[in-house]
Protein backbone atom coordinates (compact mmCIF):
# COMPACT_ATOMS: atom_id res chain seq x y z
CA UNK A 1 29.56 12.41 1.28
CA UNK A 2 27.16 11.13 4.14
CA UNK A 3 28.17 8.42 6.23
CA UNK A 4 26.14 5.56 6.29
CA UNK A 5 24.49 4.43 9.79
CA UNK A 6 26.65 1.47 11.42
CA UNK A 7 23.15 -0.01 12.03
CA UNK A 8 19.76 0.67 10.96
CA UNK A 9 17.67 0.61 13.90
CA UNK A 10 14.49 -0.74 14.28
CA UNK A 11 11.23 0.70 15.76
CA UNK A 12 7.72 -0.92 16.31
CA UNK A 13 4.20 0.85 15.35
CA UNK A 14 0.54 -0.27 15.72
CA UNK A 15 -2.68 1.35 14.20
CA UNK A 16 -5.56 0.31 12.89
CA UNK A 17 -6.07 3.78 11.17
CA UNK A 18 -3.69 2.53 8.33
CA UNK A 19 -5.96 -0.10 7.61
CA UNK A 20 -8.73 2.42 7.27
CA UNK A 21 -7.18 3.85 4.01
CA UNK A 22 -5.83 0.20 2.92
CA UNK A 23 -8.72 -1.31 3.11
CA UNK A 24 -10.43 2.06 0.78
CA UNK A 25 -7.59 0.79 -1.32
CA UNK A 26 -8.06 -2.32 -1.68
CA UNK A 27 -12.02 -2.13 -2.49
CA UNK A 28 -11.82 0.28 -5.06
CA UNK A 29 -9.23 -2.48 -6.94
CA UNK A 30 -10.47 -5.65 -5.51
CA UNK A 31 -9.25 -7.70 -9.16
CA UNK A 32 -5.49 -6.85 -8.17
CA UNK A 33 -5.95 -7.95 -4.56
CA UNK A 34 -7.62 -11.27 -5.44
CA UNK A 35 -11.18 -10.06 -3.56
CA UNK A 36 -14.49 -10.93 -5.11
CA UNK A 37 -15.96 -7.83 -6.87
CA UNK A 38 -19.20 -8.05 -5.84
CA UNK A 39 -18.49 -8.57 -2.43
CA UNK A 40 -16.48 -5.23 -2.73
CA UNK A 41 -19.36 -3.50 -5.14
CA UNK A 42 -21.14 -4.33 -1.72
CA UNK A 43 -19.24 -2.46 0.51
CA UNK A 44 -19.02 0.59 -1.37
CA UNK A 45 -22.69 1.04 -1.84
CA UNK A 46 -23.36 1.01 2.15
CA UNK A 47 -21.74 4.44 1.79
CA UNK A 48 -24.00 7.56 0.34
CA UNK A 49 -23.12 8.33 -3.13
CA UNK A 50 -21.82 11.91 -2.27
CA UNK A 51 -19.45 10.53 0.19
CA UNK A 52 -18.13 7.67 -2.40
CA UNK A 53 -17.22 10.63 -5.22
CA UNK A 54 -15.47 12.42 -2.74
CA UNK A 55 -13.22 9.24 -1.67
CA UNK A 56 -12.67 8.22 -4.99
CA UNK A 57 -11.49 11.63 -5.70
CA UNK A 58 -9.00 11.08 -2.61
CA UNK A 59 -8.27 8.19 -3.81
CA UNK A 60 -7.03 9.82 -7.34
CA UNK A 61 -4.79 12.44 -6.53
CA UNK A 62 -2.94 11.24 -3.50
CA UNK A 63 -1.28 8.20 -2.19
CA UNK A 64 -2.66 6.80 1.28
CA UNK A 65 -1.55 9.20 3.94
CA UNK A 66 1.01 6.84 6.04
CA UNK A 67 2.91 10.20 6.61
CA UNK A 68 -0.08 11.35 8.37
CA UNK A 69 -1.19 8.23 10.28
CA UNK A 70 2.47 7.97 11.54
CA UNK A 71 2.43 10.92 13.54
CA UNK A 72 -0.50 10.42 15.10
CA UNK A 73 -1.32 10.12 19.00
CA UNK A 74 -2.00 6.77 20.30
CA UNK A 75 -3.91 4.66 20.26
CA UNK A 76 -3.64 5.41 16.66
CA UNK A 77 -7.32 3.93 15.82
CA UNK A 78 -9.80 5.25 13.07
CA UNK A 79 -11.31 7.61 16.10
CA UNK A 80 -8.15 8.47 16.81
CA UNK A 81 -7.79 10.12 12.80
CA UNK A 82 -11.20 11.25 12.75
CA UNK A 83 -10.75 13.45 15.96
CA UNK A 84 -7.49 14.57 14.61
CA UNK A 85 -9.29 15.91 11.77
CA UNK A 86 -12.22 17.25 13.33
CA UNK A 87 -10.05 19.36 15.26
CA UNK A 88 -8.42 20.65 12.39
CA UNK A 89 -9.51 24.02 10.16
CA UNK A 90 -10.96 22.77 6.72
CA UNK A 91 -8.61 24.09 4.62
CA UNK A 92 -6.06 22.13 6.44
CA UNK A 93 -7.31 18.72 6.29
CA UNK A 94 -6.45 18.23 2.86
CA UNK A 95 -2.83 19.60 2.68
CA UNK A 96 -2.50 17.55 5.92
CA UNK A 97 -3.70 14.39 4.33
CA UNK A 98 -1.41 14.93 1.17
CA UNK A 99 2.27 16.52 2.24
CA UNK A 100 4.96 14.16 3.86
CA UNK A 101 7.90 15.71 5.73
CA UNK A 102 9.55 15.30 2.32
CA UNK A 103 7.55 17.14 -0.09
CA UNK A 104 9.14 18.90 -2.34
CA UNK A 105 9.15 22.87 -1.28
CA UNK A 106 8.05 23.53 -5.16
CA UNK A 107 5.35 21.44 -4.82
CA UNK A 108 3.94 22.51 -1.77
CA UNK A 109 3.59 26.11 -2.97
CA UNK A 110 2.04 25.29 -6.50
CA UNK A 111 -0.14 23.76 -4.75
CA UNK A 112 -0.87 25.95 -1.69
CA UNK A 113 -1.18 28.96 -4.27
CA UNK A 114 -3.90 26.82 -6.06
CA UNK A 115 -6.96 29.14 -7.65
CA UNK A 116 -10.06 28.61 -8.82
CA UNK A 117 -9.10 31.99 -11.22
CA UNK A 118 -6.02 30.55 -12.49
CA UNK A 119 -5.08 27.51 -14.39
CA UNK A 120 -1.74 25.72 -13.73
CA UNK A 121 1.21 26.75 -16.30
CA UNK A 122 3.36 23.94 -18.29
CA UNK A 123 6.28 24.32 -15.85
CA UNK A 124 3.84 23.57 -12.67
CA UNK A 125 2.14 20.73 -14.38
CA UNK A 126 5.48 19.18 -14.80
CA UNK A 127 6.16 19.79 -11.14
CA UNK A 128 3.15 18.35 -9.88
CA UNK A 129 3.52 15.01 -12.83
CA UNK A 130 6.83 14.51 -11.58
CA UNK A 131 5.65 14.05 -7.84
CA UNK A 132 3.22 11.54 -8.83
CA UNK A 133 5.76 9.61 -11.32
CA UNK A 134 8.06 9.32 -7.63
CA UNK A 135 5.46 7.31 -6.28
CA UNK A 136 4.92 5.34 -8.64
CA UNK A 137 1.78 7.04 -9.98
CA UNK A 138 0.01 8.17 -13.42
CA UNK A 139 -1.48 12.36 -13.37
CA UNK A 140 -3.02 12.24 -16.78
CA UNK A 141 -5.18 15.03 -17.68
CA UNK A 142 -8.57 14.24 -15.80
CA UNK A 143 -6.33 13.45 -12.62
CA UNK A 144 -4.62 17.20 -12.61
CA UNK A 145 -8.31 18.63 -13.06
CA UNK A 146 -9.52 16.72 -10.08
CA UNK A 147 -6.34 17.40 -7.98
CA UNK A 148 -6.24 21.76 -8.95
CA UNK A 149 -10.39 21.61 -8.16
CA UNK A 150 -9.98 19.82 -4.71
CA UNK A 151 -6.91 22.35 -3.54
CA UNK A 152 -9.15 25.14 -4.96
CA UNK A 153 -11.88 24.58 -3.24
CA UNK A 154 -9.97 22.53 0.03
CA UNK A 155 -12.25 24.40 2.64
CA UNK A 156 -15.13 22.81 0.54
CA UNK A 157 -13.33 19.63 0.25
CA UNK A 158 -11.61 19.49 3.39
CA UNK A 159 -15.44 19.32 4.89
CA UNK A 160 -16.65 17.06 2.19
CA UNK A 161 -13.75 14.38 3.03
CA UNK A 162 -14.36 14.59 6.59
CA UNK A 163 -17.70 14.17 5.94
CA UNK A 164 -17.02 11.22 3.56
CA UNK A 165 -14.24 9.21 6.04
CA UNK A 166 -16.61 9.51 8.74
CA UNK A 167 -18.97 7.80 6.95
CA UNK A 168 -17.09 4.84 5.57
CA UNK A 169 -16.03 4.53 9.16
CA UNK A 170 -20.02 4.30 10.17
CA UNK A 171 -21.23 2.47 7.26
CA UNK A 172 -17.93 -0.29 7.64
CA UNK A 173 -14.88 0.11 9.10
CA UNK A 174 -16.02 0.62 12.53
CA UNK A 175 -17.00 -3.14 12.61
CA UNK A 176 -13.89 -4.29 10.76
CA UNK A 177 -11.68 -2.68 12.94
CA UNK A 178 -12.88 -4.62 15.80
CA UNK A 179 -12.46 -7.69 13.95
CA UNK A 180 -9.12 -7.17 12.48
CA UNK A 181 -7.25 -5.76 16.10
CA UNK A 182 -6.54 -8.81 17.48
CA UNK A 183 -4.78 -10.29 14.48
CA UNK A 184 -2.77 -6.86 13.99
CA UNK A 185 -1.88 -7.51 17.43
CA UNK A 186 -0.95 -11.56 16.84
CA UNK A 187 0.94 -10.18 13.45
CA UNK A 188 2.95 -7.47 15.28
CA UNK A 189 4.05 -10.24 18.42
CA UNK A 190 5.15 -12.54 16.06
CA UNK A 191 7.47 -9.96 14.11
CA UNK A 192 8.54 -9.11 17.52
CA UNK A 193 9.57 -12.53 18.42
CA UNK A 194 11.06 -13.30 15.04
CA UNK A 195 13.34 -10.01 15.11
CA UNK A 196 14.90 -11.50 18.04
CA UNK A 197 16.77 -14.48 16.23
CA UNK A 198 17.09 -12.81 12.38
CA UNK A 199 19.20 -10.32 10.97
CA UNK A 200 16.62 -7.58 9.96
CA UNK A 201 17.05 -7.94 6.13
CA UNK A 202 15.80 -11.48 6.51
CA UNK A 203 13.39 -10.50 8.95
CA UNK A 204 11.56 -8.00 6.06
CA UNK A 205 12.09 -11.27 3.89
CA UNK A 206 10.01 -13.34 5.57
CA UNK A 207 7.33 -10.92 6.75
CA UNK A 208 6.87 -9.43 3.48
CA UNK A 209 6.89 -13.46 1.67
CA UNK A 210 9.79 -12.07 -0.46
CA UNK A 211 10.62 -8.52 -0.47
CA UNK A 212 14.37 -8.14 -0.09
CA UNK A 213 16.14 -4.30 0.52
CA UNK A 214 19.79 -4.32 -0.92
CA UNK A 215 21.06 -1.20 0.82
CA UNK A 216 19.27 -1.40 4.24
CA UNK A 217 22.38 0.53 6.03
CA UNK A 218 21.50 3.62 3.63
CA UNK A 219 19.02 3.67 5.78
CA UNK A 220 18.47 5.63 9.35
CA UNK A 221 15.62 3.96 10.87
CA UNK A 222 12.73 1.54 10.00
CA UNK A 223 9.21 2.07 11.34
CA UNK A 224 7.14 -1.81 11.17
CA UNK A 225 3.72 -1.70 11.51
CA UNK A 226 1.18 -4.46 10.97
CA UNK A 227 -1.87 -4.56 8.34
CA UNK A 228 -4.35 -6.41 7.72
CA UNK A 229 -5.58 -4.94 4.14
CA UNK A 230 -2.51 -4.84 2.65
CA UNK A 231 -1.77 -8.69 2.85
CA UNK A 232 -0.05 -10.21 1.26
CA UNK A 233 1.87 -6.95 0.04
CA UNK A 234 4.20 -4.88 2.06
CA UNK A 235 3.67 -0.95 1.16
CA UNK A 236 6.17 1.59 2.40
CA UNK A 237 6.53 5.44 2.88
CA UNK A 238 9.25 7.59 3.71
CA UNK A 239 9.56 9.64 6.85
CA UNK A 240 11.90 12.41 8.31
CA UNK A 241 15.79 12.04 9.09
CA UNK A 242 16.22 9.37 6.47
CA UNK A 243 13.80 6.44 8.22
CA UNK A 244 11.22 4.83 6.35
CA UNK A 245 7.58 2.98 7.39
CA UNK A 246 6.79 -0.23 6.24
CA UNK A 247 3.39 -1.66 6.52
CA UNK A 248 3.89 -5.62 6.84
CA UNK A 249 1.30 -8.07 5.84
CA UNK A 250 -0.23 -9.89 9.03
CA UNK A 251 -3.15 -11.45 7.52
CA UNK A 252 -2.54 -15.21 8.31
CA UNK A 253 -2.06 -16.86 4.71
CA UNK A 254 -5.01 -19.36 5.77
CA UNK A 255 -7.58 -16.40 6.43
CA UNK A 256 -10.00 -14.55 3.43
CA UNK A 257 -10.25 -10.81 3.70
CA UNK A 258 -13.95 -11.62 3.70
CA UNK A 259 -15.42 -12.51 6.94
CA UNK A 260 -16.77 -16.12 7.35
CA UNK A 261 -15.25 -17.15 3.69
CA UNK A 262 -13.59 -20.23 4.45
CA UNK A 263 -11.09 -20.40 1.16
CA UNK A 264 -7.83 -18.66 1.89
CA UNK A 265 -7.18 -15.50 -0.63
CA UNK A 266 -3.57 -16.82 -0.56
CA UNK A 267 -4.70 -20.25 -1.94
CA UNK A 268 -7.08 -18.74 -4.54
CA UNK A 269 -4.27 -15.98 -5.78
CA UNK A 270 -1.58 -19.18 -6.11
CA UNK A 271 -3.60 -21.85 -8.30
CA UNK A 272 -4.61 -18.48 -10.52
CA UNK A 273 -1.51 -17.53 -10.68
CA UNK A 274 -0.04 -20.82 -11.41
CA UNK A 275 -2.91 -21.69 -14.13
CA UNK A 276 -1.96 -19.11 -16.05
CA UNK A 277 0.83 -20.28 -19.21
CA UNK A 278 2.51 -16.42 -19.41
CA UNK A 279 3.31 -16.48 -15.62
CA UNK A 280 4.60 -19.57 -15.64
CA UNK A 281 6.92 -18.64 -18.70
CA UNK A 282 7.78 -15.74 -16.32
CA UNK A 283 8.72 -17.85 -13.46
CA UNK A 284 10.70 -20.39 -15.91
CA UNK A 285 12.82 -17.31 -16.78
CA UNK A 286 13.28 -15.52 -13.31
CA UNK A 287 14.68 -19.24 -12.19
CA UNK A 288 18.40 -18.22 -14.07
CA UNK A 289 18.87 -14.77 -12.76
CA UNK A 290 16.81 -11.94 -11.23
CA UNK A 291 15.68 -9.62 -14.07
CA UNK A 292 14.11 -6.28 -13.93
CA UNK A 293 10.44 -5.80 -15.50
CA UNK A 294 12.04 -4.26 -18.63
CA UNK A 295 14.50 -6.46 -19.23
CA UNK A 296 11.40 -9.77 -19.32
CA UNK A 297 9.50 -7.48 -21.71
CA UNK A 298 12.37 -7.30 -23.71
CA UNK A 299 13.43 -11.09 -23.18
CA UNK A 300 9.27 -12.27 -23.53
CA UNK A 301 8.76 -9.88 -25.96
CA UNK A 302 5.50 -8.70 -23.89
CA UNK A 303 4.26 -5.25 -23.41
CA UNK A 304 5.42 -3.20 -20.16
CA UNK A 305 2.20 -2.99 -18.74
CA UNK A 306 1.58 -6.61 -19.65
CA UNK A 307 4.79 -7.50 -17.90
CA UNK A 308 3.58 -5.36 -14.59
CA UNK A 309 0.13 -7.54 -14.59
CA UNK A 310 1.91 -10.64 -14.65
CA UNK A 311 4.22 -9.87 -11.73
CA UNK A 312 1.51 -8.13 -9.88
CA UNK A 313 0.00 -11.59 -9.75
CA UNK A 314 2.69 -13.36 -9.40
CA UNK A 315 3.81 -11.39 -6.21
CA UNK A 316 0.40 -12.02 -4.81
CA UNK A 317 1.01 -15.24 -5.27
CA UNK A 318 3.89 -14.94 -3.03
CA UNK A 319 6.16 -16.88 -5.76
CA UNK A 320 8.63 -14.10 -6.62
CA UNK A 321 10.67 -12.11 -5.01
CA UNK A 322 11.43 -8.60 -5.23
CA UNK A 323 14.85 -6.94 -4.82
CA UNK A 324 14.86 -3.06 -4.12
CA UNK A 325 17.97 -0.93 -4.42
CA UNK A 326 18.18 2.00 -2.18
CA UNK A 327 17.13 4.36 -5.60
CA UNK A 328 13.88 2.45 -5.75
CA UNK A 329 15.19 -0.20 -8.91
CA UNK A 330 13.41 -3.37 -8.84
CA UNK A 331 14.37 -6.62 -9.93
CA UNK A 332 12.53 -10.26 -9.57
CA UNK A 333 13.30 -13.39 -8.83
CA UNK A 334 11.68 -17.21 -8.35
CA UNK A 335 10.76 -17.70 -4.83
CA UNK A 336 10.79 -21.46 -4.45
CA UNK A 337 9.05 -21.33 -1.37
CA UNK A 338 5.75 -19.88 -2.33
CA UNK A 339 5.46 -22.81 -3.91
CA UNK A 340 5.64 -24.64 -0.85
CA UNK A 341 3.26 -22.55 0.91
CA UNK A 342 0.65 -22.53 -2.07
CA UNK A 343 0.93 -27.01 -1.67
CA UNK A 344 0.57 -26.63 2.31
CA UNK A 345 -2.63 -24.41 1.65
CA UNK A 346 -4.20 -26.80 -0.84
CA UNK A 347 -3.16 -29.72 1.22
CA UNK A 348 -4.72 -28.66 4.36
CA UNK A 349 -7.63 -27.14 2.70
CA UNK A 350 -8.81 -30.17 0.95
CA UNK A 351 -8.23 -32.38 4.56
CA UNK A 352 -10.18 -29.76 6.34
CA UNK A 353 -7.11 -28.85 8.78
């Protein structure tokens, strides 16, 4: 049996090129991230409508590549990713974009071994479902179409997605980047300054507004980077030698993802979430003990995926807290002081602080 690390040890990361893919993210679901969808709709049109099919196919079969972000050179900026994949043969970009260190070997050669001749048998399908079920994703039928055409024809794709980032990067991000640096550089100070007077669990705690890892000393090493997009959520990926990258949130709970909108997202996301009777019924019953999402669709008597909406808003909301064994189980619990924050936010709203 392995021996645990004494200590987890803690490293520091910076880049606006994960923002890049959040921020892809988070427009092509603006509902679940509390943004208006019309200001979104808006964003997505400034790009050509070949480009958009080919990063909504991205978008489909694979996660956002933190793997590949991580190992960049710095400055690890948007350039930074394009150049990296300009430089890059065609049929590489795409393999590069989708395989972490830990990719299954199975996977990697189903996958590699993709033709345009052949179809994938049951046993490979099952392979390739299972990888998406570990993180945390659905490969129904049109999904395993799109994902054996793009790694059939990934020289073709490999220049279409170039083609496509580049273009988001023209048509958007280029500007946003400039305005979100200096608060990813204000977000990662403070988690500096606050890892110098709390343990690290409570650290990730606070950062994250309620995201607590039981079995920290299972792992090696932590990577923390800063986002901007993926506020107020913290999203995660795993790395080599047992270490793990966590993107914190460092969007400032009083600012809007939209430029110049003047009502904080974290406001709006807490009176909806609070205004709604089945969430509150949720939070009444997390108050006793934590609970896991199956055992409040049990105890509710609600559907899973009704269960999973709720606490998606809830945890937006920044009034429950999540508790993650080292096997990935989640349970969830009241978190008293979003509550607090959501009354500070109205308070000094309202008085024009």
């Amino acid at each position: 049996m392995a021996t645990a690390p004494l200590r987890t040890k803690l490293y520091w990361d910076f880049g606006t090129a994960y923002d890049l893919f959040l921020s892809l993210h988070v427009l092509h679901e603006p509902d679940i991230f509390g943004l208006k969808a019309s200001w979104a709709a808006g964003v997505r049109s400034r790009i050509p409508s070949e480009h958009r099919q080919t990063l909504e196919l991205m978008r489909n079969i694979m996660s956002m590549p933190h793997y590949f972000v991580h190992n960049l050179p710095q400055p690890k900026s948007a350039e930074t990713l394009l150049d990296a994949l300009m430089k890059m043969p065609t049929g590489m970009r795409l393999p590069a974009l989708y395989f972490r260190g830990n990719s299954p070997k199975e996977l990697r050669e189903i996958l590699h071994n993709c033709s345009a001749r052949a179809k994938w048998t049951r046993a490979e399908k099952n392979v390739i479902v299972e990888s998406f079920r570990m993180n945390n994703h659905e490969a129904h039928q049109t999904v395993l179409e799109q994902l054996h055409y793009a790694w059939s024809h990934r020289e073709e794709y490999g220049e279409a997605l170039l083609a496509a980032l580049k273009s988001y990067f023209d048509n958007f991000f280029a500007e946003e980047e400039q305005r979100i640096l200096p608060v990813l550089k204000q977000g990662l100070s403070h988690a500096q300054m606050r890892s110098g007077s709390l343990p690290l669990a409570a650290m990730l705690e606070e950062l994250s507004s309620g995201v607590r890892y039981r079995d920290l000393e299972q792992i090696n090493g932590i990577h923390l980077a800063p986002s901007f997009w993926g506020a107020p959520l913290l999203f995660y990926d795993e790395l080599d030698n047992d270490e793990m990258l966590m993107l914190f949130p460092a969007r400032p709970e009083t600012m809007a993802i939209i430029p110049g909108e003047i009502v904080p997202d974290a406001l709006l996301n807490g009176l909806k979430a609070l205004s709604d009777s089945t969430r509150l019924r949720i939070l009444r019953y997390l108050t006793h003990c934590p609970q896991t999402a199956a055992q409040l669709s049990r105890a509710l008597r609600l559907r899973p995926p009704t269960v999973a909406h709720h606490l998606m808003g809830l945890r937006m909301a920044g009034v429950v807290q999540v508790i993650i064994s080292h096997e990935g189980d989640r349970q969830y619990a009241t978190r008293f002081e979003g509550f607090d924050t959501i009354q500070d936010l109205l308070y000094h709203f309202v008085h024009g602080d």
